[in-house]
N, C-alpha and C. Protein backbone atom coordinates (compact mmCIF):
# COMPACT_ATOMS: atom_id res chain seq x y z
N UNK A 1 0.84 -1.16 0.00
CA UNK A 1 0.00 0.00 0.00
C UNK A 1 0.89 1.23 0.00
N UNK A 2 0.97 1.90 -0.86
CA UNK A 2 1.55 3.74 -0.78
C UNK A 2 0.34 4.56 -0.56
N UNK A 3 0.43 5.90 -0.28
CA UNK A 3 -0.22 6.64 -0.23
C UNK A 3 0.67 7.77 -0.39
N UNK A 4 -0.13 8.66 -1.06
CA UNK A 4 0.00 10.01 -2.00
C UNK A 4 -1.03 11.37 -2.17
N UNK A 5 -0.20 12.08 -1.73
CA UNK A 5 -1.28 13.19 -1.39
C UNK A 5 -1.12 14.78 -2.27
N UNK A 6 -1.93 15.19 -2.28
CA UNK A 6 -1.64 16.73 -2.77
C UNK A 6 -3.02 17.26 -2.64
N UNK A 7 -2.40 18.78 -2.63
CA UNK A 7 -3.53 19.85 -2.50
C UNK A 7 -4.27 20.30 -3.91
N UNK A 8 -5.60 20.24 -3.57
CA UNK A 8 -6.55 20.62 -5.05
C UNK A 8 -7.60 21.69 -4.41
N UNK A 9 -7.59 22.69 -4.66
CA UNK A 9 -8.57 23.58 -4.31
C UNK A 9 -8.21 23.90 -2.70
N UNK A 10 -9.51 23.54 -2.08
CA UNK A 10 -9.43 23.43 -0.38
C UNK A 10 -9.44 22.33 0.30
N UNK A 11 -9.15 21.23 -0.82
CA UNK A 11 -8.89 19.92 -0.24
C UNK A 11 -7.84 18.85 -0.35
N UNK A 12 -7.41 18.05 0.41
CA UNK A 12 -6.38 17.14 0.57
C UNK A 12 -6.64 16.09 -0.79
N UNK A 13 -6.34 15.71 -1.27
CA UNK A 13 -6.40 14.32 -2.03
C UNK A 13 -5.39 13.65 -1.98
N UNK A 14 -6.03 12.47 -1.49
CA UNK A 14 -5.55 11.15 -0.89
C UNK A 14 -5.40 10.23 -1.80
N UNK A 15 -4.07 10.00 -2.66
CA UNK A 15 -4.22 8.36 -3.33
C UNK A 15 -3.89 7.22 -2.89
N UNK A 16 -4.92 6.03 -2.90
CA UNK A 16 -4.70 5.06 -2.02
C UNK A 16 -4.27 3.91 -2.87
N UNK A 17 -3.40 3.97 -2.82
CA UNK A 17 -2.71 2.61 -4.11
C UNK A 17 -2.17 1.08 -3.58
N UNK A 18 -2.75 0.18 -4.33
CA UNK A 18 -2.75 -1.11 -3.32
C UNK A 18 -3.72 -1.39 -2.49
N UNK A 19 -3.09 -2.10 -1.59
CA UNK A 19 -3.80 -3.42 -0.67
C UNK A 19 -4.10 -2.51 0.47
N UNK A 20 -5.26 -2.22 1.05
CA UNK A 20 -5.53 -2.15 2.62
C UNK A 20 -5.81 -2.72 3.53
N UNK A 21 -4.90 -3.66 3.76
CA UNK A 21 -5.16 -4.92 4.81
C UNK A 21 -4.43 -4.91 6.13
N UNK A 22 -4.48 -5.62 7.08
CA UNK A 22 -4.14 -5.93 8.39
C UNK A 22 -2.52 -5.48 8.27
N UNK A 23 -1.90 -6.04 7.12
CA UNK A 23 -0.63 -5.68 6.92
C UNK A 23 -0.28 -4.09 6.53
N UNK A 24 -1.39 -3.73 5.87
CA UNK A 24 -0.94 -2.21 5.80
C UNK A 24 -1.58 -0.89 6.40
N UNK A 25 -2.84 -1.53 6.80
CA UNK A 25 -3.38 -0.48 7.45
C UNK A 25 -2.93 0.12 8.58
N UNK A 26 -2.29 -0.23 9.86
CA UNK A 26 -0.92 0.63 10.41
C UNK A 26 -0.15 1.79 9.93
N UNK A 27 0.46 1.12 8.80
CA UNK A 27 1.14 2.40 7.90
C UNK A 27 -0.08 3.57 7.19
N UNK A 28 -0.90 2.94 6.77
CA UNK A 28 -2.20 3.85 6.05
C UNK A 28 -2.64 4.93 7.36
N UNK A 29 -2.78 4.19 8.70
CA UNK A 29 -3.18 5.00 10.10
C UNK A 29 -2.24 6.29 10.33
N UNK A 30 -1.10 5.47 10.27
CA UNK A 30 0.10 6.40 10.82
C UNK A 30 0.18 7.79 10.11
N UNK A 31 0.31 7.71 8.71
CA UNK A 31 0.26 8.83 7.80
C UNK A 31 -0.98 9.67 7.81
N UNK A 32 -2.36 8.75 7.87
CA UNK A 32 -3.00 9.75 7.96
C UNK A 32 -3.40 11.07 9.28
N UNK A 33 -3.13 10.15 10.10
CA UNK A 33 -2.98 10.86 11.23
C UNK A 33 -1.94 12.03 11.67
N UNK A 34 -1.10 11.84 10.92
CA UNK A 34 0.11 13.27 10.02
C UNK A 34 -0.51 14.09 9.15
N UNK A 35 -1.09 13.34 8.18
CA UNK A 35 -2.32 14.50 7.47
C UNK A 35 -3.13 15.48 8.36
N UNK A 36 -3.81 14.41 8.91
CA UNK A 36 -5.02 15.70 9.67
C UNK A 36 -4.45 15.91 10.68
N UNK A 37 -3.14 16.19 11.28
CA UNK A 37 -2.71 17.03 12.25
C UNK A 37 -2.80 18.71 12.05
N UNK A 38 -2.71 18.71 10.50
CA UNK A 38 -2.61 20.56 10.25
C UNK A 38 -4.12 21.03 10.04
N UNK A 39 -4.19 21.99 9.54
CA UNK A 39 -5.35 22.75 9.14
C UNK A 39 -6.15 21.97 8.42
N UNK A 40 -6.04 21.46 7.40
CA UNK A 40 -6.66 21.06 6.16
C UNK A 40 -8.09 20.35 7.23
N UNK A 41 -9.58 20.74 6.61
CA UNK A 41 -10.40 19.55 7.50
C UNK A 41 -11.05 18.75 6.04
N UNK A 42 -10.29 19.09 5.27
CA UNK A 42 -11.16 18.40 3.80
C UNK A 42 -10.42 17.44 2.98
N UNK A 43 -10.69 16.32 2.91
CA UNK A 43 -9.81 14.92 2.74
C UNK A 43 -10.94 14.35 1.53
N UNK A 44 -9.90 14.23 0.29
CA UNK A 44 -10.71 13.81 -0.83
C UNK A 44 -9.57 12.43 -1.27
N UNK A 45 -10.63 11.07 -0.65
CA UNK A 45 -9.75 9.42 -0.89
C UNK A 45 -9.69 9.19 -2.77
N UNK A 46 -8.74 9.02 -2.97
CA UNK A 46 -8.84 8.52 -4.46
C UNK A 46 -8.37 6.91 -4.31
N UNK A 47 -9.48 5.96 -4.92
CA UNK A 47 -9.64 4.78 -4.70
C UNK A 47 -9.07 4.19 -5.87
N UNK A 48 -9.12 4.97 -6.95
CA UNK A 48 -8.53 4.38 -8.48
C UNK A 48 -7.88 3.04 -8.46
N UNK A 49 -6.81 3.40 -7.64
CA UNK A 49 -5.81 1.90 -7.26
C UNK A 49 -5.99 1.18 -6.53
N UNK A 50 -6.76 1.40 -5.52
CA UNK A 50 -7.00 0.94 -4.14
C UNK A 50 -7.55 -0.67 -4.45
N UNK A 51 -6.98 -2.02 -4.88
CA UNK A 51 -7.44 -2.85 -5.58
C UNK A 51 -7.49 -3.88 -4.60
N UNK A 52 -7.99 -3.61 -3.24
CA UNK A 52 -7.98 -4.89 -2.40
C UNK A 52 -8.59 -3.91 -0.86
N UNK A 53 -9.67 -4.49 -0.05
CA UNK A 53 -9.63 -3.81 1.33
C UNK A 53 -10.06 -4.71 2.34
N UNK A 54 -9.72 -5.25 3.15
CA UNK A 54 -9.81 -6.08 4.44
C UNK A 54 -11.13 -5.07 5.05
N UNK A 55 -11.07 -6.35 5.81
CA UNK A 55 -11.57 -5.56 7.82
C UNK A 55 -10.76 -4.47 8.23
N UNK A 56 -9.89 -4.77 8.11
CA UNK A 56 -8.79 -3.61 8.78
C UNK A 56 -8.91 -2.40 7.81
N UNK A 57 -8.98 -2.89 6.84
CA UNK A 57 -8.76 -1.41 6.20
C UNK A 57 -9.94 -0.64 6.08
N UNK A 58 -11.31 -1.37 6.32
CA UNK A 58 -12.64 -0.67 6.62
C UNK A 58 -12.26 0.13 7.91
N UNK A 59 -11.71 -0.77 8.65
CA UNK A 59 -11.67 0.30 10.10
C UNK A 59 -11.22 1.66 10.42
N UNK A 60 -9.85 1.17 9.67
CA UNK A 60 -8.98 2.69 9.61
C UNK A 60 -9.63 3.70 8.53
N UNK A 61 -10.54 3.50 7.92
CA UNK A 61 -11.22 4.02 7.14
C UNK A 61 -12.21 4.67 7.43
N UNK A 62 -13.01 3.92 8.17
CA UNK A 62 -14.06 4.57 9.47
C UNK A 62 -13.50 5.22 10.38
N UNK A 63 -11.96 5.35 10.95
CA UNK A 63 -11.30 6.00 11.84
C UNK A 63 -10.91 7.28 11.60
N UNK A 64 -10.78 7.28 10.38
CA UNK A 64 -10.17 8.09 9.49
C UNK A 64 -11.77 9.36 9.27
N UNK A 65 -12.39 9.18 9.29
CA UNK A 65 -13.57 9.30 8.82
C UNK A 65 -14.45 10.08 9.64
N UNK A 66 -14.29 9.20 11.10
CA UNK A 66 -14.34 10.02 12.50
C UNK A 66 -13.45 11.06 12.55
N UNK A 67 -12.26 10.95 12.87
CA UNK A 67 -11.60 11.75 13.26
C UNK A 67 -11.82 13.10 12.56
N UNK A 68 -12.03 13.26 11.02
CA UNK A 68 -12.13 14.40 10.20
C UNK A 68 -13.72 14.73 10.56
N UNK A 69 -14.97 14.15 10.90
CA UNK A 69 -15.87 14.90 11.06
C UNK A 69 -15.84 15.25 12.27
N UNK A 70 -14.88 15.02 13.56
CA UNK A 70 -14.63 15.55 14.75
C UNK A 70 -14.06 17.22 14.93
N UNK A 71 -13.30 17.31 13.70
CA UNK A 71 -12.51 18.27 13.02
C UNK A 71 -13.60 18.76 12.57
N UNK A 72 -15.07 18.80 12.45
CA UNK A 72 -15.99 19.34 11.73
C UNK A 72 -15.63 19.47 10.06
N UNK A 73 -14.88 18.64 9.43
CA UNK A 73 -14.66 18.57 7.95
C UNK A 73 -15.48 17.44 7.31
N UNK A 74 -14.53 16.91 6.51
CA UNK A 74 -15.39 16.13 5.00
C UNK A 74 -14.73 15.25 4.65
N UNK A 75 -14.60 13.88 4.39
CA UNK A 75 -14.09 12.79 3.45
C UNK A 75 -14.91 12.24 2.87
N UNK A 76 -14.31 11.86 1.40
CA UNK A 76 -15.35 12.01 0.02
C UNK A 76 -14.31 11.24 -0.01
N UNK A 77 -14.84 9.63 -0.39
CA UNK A 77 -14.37 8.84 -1.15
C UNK A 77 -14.54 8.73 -2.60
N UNK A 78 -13.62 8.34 -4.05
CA UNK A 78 -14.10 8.45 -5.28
C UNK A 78 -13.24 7.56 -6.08
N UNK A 79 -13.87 7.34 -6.79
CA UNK A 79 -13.26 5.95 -8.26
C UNK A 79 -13.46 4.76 -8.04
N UNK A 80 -13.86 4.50 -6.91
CA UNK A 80 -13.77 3.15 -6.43
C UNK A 80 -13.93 1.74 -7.06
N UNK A 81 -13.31 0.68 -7.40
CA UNK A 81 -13.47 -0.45 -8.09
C UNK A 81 -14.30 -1.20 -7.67
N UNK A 82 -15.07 -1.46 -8.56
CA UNK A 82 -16.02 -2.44 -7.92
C UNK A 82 -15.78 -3.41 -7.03
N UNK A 83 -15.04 -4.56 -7.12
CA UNK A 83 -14.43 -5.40 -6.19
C UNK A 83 -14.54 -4.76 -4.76
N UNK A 84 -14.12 -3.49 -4.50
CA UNK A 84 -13.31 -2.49 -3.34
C UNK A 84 -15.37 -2.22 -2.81
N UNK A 85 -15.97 -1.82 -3.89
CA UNK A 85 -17.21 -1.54 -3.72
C UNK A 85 -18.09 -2.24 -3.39
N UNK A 86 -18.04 -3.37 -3.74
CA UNK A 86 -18.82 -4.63 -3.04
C UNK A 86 -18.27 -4.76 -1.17
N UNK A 87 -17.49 -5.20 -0.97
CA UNK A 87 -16.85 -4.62 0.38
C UNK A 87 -17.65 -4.13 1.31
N UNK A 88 -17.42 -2.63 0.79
CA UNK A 88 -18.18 -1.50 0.96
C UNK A 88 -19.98 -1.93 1.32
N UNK A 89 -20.38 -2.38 0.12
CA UNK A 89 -22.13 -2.67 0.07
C UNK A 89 -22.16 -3.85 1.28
N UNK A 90 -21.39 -4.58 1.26
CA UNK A 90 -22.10 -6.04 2.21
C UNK A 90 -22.01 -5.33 3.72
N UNK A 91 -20.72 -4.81 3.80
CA UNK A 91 -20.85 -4.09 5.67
C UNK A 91 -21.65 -3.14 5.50
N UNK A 92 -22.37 -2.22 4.68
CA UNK A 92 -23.11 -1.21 4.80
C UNK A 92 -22.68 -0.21 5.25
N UNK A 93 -21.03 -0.16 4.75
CA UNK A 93 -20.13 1.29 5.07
C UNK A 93 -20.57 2.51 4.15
N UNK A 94 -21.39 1.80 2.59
CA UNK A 94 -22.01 2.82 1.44
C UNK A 94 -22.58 3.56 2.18
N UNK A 95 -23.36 3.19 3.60
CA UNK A 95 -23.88 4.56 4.35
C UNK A 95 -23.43 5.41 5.30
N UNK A 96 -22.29 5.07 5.05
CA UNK A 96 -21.76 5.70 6.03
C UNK A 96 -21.08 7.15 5.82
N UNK A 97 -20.45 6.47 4.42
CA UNK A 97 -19.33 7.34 3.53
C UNK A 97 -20.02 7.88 2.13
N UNK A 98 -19.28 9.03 2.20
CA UNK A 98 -19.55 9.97 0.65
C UNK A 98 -18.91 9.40 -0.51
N UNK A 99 -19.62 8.26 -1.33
CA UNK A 99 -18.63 7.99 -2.42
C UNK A 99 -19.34 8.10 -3.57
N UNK A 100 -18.38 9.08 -4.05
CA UNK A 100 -19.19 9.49 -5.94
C UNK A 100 -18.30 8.97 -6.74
N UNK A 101 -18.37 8.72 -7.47
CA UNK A 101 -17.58 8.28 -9.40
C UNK A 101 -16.34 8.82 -9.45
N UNK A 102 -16.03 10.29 -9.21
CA UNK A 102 -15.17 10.99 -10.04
C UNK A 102 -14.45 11.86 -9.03
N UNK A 103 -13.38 12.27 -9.39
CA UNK A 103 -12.43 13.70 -8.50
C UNK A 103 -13.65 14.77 -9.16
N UNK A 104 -13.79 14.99 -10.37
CA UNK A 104 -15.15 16.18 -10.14
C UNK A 104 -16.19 16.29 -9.56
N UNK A 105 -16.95 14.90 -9.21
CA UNK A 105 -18.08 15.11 -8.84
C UNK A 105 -17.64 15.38 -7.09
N UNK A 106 -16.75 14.71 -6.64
CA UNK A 106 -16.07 15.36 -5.38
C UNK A 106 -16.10 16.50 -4.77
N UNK A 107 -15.14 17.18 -6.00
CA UNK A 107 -15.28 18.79 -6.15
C UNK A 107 -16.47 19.10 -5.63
N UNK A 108 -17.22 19.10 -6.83
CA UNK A 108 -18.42 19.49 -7.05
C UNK A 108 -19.04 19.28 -5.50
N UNK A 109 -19.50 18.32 -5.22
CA UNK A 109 -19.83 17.97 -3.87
C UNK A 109 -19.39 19.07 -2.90
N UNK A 110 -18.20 19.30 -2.88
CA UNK A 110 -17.54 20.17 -1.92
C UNK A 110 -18.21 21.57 -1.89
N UNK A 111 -18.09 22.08 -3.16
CA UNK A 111 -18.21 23.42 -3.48
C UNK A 111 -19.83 23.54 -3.58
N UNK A 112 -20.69 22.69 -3.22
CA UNK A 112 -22.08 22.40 -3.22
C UNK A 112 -22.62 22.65 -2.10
């Protein structure tokens, strides 16, 4: 798992490339929790790559998730692969989390 970040507008974007499993979600925790230490409260996940997600990586995902609406901000998940999306549908995390199609419709979302 890498992760890759940069600033777009007023928000963080997050690329999540690889596996999020028991084995990497630690490292996925650690960094993000370096992310939302500063200002930024707006965290946009790019799933494009993201081609595998455990239990674990739902968690830190939901952790991740908390922590930024504690911060009174936003995480917008987007691209997501189906495989990654099914996941998602059977725990009923789809309700939990903001996930649209695209980095625009993201945007868009944001600036909405």
């Amino acid at each position: 798992m890498e992760l890759k970040s940069y600033q777009e507008n007023n928000a963080i974007v997050i690329e999540i490339i690889g596996h999020l499993d028991t084995m990497t979600a630690p490292e996925y925790e650690k960094e993000m929790t370096e992310m939302m230490k500063g200002d930024s409260k707006i965290f946009i996940a790019d799933c494009t790559q993201l081609d595998y997600i455990s239990s674990s990586g739902l968690r830190v995902l939901l952790m991740t998730l908390k922590n930024i609406k504690n911060k009174g901000g936003k995480f917008i998940l987007f691209g997501m692969q189906e495989s990654v999306f099914e996941v998602f549908k059977i725990c009923r995390f789809d309700n939990l989390f903001s996930i649209v199609p695209d980095k625009h419709e993201a945007l868009k979302r944001l600036a909405g």
